[in-house]
Protein backbone atom coordinates (compact mmCIF):
# COMPACT_ATOMS: atom_id res chain seq x y z
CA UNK A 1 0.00 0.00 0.00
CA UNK A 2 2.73 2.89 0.65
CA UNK A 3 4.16 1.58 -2.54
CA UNK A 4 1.11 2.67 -4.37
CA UNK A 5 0.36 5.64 -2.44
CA UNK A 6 3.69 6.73 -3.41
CA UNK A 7 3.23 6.09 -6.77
CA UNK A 8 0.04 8.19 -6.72
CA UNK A 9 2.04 11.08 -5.00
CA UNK A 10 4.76 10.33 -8.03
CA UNK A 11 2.37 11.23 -10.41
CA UNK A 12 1.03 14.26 -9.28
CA UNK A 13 4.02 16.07 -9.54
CA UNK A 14 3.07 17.12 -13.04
CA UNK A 15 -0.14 19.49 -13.53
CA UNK A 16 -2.37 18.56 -15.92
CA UNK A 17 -5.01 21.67 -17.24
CA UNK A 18 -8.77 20.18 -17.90
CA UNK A 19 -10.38 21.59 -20.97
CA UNK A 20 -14.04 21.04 -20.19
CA UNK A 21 -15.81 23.70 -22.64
CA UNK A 22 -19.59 23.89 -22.18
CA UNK A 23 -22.70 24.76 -24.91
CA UNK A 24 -25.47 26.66 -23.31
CA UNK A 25 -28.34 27.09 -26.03
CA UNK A 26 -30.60 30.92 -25.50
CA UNK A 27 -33.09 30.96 -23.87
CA UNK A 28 -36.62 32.92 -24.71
CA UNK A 29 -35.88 36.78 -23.89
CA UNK A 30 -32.62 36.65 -26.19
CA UNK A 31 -32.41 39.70 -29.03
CA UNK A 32 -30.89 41.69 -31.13
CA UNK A 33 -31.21 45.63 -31.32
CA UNK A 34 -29.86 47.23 -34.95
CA UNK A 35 -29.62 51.02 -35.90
CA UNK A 36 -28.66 52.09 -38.78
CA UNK A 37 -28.03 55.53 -39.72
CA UNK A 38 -28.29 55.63 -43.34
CA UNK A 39 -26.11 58.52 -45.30
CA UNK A 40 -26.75 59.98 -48.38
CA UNK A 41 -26.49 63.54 -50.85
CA UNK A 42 -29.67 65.02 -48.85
CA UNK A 43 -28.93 64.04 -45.87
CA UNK A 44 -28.48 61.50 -43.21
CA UNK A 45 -31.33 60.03 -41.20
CA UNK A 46 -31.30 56.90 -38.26
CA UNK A 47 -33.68 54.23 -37.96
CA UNK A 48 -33.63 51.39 -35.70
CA UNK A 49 -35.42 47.55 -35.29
CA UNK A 50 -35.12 44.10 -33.25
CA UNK A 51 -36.04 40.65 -32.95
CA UNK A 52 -35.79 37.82 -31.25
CA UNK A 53 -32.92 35.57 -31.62
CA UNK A 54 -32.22 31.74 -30.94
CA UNK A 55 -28.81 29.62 -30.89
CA UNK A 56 -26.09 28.61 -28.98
CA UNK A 57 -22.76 30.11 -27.27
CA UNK A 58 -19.83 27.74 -26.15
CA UNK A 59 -17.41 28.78 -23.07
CA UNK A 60 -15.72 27.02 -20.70
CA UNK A 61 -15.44 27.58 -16.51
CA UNK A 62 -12.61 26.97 -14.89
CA UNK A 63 -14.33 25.44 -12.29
CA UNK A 64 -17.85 24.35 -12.32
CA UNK A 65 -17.85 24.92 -9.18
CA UNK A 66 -16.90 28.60 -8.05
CA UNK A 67 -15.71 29.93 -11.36
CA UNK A 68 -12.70 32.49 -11.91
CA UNK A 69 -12.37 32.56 -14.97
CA UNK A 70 -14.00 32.29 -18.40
CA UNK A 71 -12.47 31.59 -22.15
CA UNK A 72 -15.18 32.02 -25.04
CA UNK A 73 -14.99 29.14 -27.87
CA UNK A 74 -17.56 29.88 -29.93
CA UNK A 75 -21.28 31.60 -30.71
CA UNK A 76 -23.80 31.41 -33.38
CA UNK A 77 -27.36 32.84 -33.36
CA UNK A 78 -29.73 33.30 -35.75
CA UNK A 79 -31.84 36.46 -36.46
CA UNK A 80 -35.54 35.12 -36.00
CA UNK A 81 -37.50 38.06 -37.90
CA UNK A 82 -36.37 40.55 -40.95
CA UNK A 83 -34.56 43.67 -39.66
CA UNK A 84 -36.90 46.52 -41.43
CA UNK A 85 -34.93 49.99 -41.88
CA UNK A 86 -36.82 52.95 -42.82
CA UNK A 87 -35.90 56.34 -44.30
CA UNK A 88 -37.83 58.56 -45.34
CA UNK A 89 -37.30 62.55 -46.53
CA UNK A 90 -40.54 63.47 -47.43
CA UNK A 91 -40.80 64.71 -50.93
CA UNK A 92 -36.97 64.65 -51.18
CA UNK A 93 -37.08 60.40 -50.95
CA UNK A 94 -37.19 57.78 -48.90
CA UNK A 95 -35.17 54.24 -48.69
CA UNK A 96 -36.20 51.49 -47.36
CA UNK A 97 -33.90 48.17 -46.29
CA UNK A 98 -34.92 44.95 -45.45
CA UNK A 99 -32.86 42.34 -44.32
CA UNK A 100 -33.77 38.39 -43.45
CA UNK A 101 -32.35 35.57 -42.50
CA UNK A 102 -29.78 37.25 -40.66
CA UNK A 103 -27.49 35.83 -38.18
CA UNK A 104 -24.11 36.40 -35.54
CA UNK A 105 -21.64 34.38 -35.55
CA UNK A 106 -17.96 34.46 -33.31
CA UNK A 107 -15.02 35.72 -36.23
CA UNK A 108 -12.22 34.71 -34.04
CA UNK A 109 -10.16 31.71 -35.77
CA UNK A 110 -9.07 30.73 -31.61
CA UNK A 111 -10.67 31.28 -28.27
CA UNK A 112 -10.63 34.60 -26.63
CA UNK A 113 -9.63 34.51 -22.94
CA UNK A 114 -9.57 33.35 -20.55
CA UNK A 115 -11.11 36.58 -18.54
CA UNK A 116 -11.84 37.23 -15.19
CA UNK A 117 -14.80 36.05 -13.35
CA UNK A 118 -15.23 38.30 -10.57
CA UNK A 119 -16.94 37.94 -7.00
CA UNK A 120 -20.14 39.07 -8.06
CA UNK A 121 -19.74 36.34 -11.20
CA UNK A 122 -19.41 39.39 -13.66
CA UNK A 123 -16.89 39.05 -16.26
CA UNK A 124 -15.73 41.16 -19.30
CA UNK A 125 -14.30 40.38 -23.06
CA UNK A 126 -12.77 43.03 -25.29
CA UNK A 127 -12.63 43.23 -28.48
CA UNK A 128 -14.65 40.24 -29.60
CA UNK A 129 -14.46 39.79 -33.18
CA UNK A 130 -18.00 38.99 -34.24
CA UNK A 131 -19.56 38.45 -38.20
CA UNK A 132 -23.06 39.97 -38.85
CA UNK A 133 -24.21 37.66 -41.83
CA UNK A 134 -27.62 38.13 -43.85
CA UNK A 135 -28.69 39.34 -47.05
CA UNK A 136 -31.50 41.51 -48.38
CA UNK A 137 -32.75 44.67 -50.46
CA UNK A 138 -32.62 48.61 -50.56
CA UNK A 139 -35.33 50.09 -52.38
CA UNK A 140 -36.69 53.89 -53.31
CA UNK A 141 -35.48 56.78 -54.48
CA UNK A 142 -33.63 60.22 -53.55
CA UNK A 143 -33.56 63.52 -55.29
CA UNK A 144 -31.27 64.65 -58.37
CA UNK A 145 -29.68 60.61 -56.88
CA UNK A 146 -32.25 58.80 -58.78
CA UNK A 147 -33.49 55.33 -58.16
CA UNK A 148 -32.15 52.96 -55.79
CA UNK A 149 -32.87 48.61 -56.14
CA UNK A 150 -29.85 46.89 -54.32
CA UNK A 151 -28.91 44.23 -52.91
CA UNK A 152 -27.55 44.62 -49.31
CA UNK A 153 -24.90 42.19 -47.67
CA UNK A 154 -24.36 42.27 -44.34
CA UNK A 155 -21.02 40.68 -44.74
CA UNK A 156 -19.77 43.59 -46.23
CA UNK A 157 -19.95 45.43 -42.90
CA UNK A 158 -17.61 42.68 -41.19
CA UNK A 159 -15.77 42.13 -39.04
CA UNK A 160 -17.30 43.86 -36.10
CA UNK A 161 -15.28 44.78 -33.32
CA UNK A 162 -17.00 44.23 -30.42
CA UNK A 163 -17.33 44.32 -26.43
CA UNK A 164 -18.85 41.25 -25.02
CA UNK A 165 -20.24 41.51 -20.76
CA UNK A 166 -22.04 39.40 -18.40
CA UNK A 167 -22.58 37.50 -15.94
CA UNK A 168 -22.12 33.69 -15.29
CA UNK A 169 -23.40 31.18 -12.62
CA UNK A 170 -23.43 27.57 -12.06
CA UNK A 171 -26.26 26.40 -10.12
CA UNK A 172 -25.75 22.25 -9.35
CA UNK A 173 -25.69 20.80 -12.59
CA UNK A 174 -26.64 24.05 -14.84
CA UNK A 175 -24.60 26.76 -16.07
CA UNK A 176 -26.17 30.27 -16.75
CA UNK A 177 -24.98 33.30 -18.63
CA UNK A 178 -26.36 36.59 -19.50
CA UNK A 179 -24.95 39.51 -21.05
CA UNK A 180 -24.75 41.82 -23.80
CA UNK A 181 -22.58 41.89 -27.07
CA UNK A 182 -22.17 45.57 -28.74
CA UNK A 183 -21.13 45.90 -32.08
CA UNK A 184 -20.73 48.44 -34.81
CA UNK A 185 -19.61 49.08 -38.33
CA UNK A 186 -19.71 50.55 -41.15
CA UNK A 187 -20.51 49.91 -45.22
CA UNK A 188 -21.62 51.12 -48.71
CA UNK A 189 -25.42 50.38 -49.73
CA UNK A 190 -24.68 52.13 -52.96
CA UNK A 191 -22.07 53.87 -54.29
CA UNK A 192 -22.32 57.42 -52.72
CA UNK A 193 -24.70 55.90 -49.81
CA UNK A 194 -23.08 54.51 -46.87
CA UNK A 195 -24.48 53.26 -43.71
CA UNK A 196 -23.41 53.32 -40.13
CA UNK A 197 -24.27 49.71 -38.59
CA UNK A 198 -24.86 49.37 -34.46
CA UNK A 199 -26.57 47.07 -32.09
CA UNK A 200 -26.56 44.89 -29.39
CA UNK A 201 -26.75 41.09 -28.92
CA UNK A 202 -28.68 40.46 -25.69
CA UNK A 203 -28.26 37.25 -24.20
CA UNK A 204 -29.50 34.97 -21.47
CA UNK A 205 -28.89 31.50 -22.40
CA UNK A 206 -28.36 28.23 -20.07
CA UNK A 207 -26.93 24.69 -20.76
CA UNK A 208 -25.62 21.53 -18.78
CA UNK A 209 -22.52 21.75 -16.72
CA UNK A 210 -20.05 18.86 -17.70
CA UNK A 211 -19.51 16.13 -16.03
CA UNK A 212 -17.68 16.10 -13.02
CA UNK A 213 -14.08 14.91 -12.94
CA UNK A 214 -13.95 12.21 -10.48
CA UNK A 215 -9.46 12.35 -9.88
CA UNK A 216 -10.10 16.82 -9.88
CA UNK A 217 -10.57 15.87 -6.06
CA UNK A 218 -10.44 19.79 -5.03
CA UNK A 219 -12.71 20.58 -8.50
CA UNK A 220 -10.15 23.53 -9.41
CA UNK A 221 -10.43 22.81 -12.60
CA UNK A 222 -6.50 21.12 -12.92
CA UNK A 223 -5.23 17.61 -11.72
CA UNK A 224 -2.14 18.01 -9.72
CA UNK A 225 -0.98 17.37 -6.19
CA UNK A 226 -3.39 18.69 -4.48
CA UNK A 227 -5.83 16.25 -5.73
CA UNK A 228 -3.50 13.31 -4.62
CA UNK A 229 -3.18 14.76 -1.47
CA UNK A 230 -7.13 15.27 -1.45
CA UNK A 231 -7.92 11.70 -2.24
CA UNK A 232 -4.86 10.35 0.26
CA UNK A 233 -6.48 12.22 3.41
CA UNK A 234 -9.91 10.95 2.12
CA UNK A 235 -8.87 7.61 2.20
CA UNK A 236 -6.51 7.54 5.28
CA UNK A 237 -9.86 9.38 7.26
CA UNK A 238 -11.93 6.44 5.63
CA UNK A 239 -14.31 8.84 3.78
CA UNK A 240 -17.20 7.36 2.07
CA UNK A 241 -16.21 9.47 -1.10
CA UNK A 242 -12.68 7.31 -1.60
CA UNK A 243 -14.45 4.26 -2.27
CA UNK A 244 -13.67 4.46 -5.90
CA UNK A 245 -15.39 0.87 -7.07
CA UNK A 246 -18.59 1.56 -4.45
CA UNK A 247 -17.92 -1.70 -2.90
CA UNK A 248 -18.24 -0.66 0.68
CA UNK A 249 -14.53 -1.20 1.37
CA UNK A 250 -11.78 1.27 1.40
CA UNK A 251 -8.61 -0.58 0.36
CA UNK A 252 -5.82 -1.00 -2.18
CA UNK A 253 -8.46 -1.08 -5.46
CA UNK A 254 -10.02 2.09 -4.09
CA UNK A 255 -6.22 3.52 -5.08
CA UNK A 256 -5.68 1.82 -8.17
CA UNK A 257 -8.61 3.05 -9.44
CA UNK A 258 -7.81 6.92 -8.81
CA UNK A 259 -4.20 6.48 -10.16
CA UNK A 260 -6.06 5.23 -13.20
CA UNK A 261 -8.60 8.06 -13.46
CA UNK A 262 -5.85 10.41 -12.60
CA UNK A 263 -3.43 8.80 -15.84
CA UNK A 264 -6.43 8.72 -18.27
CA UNK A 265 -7.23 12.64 -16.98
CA UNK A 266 -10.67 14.17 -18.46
CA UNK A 267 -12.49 15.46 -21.16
């Protein structure tokens, strides 16, 4: 037995970092807010809309526990209604853009963080490189400009720059987030018309907590000494939670099977 407890003390001298990201789909509540402030020879005029939105964003805690810290892997959300722009100048013209099937995606090519969790589970991510995707029309007509029939992409506006804030929580086995993404950019409906693009993605979205990590004795998110040392005084204070194989004994198997757990690591 001190052989193997050895052994188990042997190989906790290295720490081993657990990836364990998470997908937490949005819940009802979730939107988007555009404005658009549309410029052109007579003028420039702002109009704004929203709709609901639906998808899923990825992060990862870590600890699933008490988080500290959050890295973002991924987003995408779809636009559920058109986004309906309106301009209108009276007798001088008016343009109107419609956009559907729009949708927000995350533009990074890796994951951004990790960032701070703070005491009151708040955290903040700067700079978020997000894509505004969607396609649709600009139709009317503006003084001595003439006629306007276009076809707007919102991919032309991309990348947007973008602030991402929130809050996170883990409550037993669920993980919550809310927060709000601001973005804003700018692009050419028609030549000599350009648009200024803002809005906000507001989020409240929820999603399963993974699995606990059984050899993660001290759930800190990394399996290291401490754990080892966890397990060790669990066992030597014959603690209900070191027997391993749940057969009611606390003995020499109880040990192998954390120093195999603790090898293999986790997800």
């Amino acid at each position: 037995m001190n052989a193997l407890l050895t052994a188990a003390v042997s190989a906790a001298m290295t720490t081993v970092a657990l990836a364990q990201p998470t997908t937490l789909s949005l819940d009802a509540g979730s939107s988007i807010s555009v404005t658009g402030t549309l410029h052109t020879p007579i003028g420039s005029q702002t109009d704004s809309d929203s709709s609901p939105i639906s998808g899923t964003i990825t992060i990862e805690l870590d600890s699933y526990g008490t988080p500290t810290a959050i890295t973002l892997h991924d987003f995408n959300m779809l636009v559920v209604q058109s986004i309906d722009l309106n301009y209108d100048w009276g007798f001088l013209g008016s343009v109107d853009i419609t956009v559907g099937n729009a949708s927000a995606s995350y533009g990074g090519t890796t994951p951004a963080g990790p960032v701070a969790v703070n005491p009151d589970s708040t955290f903040y991510f700067p700079s978020i490189l997000t894509n505004i995707n969607g396609s649709g029309s600009a139709t009317g007509s503006i003084f001595l400009f003439g006629d306007i029939n276009e076809t707007v992409n919102l991919a032309d506006f991309n990348p947007f720059a973008t602030d991402f804030a929130g809050s996170v929580g883990v409550n037993g086995d669920t993980v919550t987030l809310a927060g709000t993404i601001d973005f804003a950019g700018s692009g050419e409906v028609v030549t000599g018309i350009t648009m200024d693009l803002s809005g906000t993605l507001t989020l409240a979205a929820s999603g399963p907590a993974p699995q606990p990590c059984v050899p993660d004795w001290n759930a800190d998110g990394a399996l290291d000494f401490f754990d080892v040392l966890g397990f060790l005084s669990a066992f030597t204070s014959n603690e209900p939670a070191a027997d391993l194989n749940n057969d009611g004994i606390l003995d020499f198997f109880d040990v192998l099977d954390f120093l195999s757990l603790f090898a293999a690591g986790c997800p």
